[in-house]
C-alpha atoms as a PDB file:
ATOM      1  CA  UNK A   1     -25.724  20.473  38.309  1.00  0.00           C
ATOM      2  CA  UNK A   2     -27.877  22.608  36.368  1.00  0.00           C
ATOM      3  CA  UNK A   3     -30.005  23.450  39.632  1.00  0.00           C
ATOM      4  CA  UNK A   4     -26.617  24.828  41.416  1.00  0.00           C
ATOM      5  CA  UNK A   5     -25.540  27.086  38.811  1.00  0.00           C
ATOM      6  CA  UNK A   6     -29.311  28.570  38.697  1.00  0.00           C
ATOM      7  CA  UNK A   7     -28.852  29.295  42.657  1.00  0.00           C
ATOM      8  CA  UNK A   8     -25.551  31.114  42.067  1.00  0.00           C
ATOM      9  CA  UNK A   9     -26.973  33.255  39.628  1.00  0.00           C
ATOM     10  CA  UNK A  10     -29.685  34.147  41.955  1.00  0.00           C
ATOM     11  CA  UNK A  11     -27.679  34.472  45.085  1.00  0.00           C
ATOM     12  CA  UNK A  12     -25.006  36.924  43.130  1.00  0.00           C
ATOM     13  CA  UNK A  13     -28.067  38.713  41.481  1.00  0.00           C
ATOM     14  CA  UNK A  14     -29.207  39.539  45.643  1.00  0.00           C
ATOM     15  CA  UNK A  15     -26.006  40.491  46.556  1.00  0.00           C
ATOM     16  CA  UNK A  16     -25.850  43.331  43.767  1.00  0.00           C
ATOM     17  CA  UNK A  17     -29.354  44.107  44.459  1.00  0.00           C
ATOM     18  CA  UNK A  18     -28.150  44.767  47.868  1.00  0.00           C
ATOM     19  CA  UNK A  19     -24.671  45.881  47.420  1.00  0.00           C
ATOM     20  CA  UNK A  20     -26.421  48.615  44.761  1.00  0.00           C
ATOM     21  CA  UNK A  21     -29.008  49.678  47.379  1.00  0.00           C
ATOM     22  CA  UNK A  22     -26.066  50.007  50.274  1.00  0.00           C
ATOM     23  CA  UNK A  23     -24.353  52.423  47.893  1.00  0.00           C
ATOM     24  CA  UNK A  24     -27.638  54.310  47.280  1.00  0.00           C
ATOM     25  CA  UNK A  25     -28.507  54.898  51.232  1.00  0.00           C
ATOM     26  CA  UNK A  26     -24.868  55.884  52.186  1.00  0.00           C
ATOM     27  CA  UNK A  27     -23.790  58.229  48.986  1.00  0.00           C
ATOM     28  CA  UNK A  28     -26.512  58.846  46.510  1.00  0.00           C
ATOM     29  CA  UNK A  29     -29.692  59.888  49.355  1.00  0.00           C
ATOM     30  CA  UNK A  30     -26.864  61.720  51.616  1.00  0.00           C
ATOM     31  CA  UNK A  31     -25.573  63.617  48.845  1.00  0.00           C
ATOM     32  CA  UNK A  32     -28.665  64.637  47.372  1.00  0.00           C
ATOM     33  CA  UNK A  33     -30.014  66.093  51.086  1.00  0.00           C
ATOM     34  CA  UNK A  34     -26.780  68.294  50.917  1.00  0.00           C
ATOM     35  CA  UNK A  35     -27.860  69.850  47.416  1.00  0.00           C
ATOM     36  CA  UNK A  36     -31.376  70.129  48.296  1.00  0.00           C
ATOM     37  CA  UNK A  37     -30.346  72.481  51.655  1.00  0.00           C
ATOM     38  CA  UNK A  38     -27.841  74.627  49.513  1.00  0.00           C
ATOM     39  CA  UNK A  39     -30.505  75.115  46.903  1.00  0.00           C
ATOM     40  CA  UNK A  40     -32.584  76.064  49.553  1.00  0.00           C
ATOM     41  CA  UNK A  41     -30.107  77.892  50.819  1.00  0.00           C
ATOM     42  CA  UNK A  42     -30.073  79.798  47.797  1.00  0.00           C
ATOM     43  CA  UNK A  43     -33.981  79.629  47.608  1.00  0.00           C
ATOM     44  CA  UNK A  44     -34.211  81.637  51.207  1.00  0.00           C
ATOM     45  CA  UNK A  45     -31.841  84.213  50.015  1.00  0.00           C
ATOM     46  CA  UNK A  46     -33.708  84.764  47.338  1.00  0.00           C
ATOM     47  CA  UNK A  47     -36.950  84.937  48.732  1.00  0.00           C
ATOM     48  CA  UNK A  48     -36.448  87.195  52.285  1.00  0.00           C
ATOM     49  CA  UNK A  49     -34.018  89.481  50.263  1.00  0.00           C
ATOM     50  CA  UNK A  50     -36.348  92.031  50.551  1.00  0.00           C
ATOM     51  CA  UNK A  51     -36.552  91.533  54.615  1.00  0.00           C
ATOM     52  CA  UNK A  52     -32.680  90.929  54.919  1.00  0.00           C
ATOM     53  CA  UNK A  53     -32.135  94.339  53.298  1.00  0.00           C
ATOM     54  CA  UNK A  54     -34.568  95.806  55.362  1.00  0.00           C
ATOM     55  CA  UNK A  55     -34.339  94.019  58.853  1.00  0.00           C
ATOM     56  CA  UNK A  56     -34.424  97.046  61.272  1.00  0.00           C
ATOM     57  CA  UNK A  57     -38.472  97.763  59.777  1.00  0.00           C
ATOM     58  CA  UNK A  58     -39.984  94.266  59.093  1.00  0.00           C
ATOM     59  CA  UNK A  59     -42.548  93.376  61.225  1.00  0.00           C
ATOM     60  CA  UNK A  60     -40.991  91.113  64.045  1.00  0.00           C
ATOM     61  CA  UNK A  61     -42.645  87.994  62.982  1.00  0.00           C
ATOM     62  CA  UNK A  62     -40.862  88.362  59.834  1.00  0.00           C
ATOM     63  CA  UNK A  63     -37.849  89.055  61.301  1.00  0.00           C
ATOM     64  CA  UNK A  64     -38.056  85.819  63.663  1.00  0.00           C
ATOM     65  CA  UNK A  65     -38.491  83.671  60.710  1.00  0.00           C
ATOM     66  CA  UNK A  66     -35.997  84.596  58.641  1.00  0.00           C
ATOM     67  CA  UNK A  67     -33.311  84.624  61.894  1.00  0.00           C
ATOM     68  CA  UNK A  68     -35.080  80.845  62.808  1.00  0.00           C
ATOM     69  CA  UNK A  69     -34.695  79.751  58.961  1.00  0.00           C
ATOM     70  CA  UNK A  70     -30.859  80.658  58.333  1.00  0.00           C
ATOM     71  CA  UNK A  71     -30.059  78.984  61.972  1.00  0.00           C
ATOM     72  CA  UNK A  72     -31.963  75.565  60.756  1.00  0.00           C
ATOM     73  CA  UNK A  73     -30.296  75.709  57.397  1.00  0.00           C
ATOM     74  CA  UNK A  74     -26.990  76.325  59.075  1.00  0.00           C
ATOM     75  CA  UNK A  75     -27.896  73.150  61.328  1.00  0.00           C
ATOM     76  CA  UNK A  76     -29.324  71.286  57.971  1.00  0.00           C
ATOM     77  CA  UNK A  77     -25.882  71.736  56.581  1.00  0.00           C
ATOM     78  CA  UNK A  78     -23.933  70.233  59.691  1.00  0.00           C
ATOM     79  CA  UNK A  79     -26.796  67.291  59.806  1.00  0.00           C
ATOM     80  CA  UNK A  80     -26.234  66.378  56.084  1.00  0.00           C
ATOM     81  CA  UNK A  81     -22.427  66.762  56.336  1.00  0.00           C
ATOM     82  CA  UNK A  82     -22.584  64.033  59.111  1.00  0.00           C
ATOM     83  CA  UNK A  83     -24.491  61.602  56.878  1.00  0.00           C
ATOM     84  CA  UNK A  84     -21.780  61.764  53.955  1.00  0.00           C
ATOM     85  CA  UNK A  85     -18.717  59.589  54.309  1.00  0.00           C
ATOM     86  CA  UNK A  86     -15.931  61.465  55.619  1.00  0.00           C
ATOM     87  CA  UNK A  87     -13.721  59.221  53.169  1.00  0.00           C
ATOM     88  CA  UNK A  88     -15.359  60.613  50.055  1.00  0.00           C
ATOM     89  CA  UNK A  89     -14.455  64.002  50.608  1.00  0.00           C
ATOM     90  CA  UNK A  90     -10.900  63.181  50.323  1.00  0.00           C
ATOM     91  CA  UNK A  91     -11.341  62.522  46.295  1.00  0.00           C
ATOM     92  CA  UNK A  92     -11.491  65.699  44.223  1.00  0.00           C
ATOM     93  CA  UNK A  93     -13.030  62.776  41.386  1.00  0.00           C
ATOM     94  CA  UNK A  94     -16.457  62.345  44.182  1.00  0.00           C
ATOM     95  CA  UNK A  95     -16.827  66.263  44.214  1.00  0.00           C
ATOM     96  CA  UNK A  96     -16.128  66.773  41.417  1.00  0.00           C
ATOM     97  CA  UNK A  97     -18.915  64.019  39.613  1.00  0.00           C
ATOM     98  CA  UNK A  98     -21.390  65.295  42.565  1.00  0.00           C
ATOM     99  CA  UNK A  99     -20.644  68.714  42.015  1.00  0.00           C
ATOM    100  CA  UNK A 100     -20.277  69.624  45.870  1.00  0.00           C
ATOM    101  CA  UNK A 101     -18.072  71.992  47.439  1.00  0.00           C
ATOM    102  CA  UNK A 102     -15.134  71.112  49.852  1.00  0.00           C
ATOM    103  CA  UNK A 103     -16.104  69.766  53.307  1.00  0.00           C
ATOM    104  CA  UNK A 104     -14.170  72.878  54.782  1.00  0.00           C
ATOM    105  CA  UNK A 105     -16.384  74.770  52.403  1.00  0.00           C
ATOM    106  CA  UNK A 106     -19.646  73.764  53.550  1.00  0.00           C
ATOM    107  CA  UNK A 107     -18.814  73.926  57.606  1.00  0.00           C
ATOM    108  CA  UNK A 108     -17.732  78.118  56.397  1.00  0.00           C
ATOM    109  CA  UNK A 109     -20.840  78.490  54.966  1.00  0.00           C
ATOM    110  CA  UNK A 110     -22.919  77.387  57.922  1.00  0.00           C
ATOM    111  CA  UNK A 111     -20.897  79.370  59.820  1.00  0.00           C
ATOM    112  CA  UNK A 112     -21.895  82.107  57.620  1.00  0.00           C
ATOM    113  CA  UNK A 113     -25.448  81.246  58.127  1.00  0.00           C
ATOM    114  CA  UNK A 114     -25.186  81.880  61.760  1.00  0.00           C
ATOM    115  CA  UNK A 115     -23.720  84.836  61.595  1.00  0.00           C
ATOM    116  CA  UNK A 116     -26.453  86.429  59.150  1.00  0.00           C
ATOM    117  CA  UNK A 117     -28.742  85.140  61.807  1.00  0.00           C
ATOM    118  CA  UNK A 118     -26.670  86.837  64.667  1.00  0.00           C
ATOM    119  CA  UNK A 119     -26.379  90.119  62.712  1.00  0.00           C
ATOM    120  CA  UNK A 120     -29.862  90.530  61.921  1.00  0.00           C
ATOM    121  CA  UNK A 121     -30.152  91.528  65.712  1.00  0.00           C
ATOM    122  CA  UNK A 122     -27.482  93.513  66.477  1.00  0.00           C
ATOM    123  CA  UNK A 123     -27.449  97.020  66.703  1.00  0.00           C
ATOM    124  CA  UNK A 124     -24.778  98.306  64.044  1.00  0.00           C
ATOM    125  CA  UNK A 125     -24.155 101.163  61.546  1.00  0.00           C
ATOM    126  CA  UNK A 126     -22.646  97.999  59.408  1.00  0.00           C
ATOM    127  CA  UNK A 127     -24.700  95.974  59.802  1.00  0.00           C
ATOM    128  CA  UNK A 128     -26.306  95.200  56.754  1.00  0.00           C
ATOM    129  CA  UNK A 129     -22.491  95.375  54.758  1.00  0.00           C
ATOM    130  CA  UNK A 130     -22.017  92.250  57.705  1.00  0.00           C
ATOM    131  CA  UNK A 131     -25.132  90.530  56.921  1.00  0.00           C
ATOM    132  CA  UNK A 132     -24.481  90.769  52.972  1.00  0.00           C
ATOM    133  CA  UNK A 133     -21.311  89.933  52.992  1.00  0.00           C
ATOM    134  CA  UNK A 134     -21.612  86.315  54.977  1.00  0.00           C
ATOM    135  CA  UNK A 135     -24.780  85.939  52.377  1.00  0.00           C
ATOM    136  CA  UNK A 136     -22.573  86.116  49.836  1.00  0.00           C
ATOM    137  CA  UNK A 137     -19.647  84.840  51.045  1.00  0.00           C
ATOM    138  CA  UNK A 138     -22.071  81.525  52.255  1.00  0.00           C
ATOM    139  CA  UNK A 139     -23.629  81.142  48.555  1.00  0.00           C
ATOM    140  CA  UNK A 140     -19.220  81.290  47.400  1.00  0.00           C
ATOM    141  CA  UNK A 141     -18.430  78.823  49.563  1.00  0.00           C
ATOM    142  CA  UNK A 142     -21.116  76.383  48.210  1.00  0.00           C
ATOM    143  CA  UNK A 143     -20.673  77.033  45.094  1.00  0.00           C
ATOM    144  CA  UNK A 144     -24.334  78.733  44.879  1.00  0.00           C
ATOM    145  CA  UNK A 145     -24.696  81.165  41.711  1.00  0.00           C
ATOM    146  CA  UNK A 146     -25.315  84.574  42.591  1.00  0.00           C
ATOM    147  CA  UNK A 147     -25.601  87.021  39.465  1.00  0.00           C
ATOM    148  CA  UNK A 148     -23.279  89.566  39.020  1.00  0.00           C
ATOM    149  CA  UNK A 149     -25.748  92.256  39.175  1.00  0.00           C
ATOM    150  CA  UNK A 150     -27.154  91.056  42.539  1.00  0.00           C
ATOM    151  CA  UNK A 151     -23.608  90.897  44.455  1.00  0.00           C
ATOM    152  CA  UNK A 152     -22.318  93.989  46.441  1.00  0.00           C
ATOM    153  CA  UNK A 153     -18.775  94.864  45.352  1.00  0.00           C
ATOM    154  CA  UNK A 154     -15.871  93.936  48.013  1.00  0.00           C
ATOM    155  CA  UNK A 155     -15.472  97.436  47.109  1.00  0.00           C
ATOM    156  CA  UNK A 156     -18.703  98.484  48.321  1.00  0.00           C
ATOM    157  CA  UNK A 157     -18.902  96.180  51.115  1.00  0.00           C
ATOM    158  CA  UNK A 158     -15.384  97.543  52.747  1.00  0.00           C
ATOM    159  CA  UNK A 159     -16.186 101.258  52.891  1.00  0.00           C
END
């Protein structure tokens, strides 16, 4: 008798073994592959700020890989969205303990991301108020912190 209850024990230890590692592949790993692209989201911004503000006289190898980087991170954000269950999105009490942004959120902000990419080649007397404001407007949808002496006014960005 004693034998039985011993293989219980061990067969119900397995199965949360297992059931714990099921949760971790298809919430916790997802989930942390979203954060890691907005913060390097945030980390790109950051970094080529100097050739996003001045894309018309980088040199063009510059130019190419800050235009190839904000089209992968776009794609980066689709890819990870697709590896989250759709289901969790629909409780406020996932986002909210995760600390992620809407899923209608995150598909505007690699939206946003494309269309930094697509203005850095266009020729346009507003261009850089387009480019800035889909930056910004990318890091608000996420969530991203931007200091308020970094951001460009609506204000500014409208005249």
């Amino acid at each position: 008798m004693e034998m039985s209850n011993t293989a219980e024990i061990v067969v119900v230890g397995v199965l949360v073994i297992m059931l714990i590692q099921v949760f971790l592949k298809w919430v916790i790993d997802p989930t942390r592959q979203l954060k890691k692209t907005m913060a390097d989201i945030l980390h790109t911004f950051v970094r080529y700020a100097y050739v996003i503000h001045y894309v018309d006289v980088v040199p063009s190898d510059l130019h190419s890989e800050v235009f190839e980087k904000t089209r992968r991170l776009s794609g980066e954000l689709y890819a990870d969205m697709a590896l989250i269950p759709k289901c969790l999105f629909k409780y406020s009490f996932f986002r909210k303990v995760f600390t992620l942004p809407k899923e209608e959120m995150v598909y505007k902000s690699a939206q946003n991301l494309i269309a930094v990419a697509n203005w850095m080649n266009v020729k346009h007397e507003n261009k850089l108020i387009h480019i800035i404001s889909n930056i910004q407007n990318a890091c608000d949808n996420l969530g991203l912190y931007i200091d308020p002496n970094d951001r460009i006014t609506d204000k500014h960005l409208n005249v």
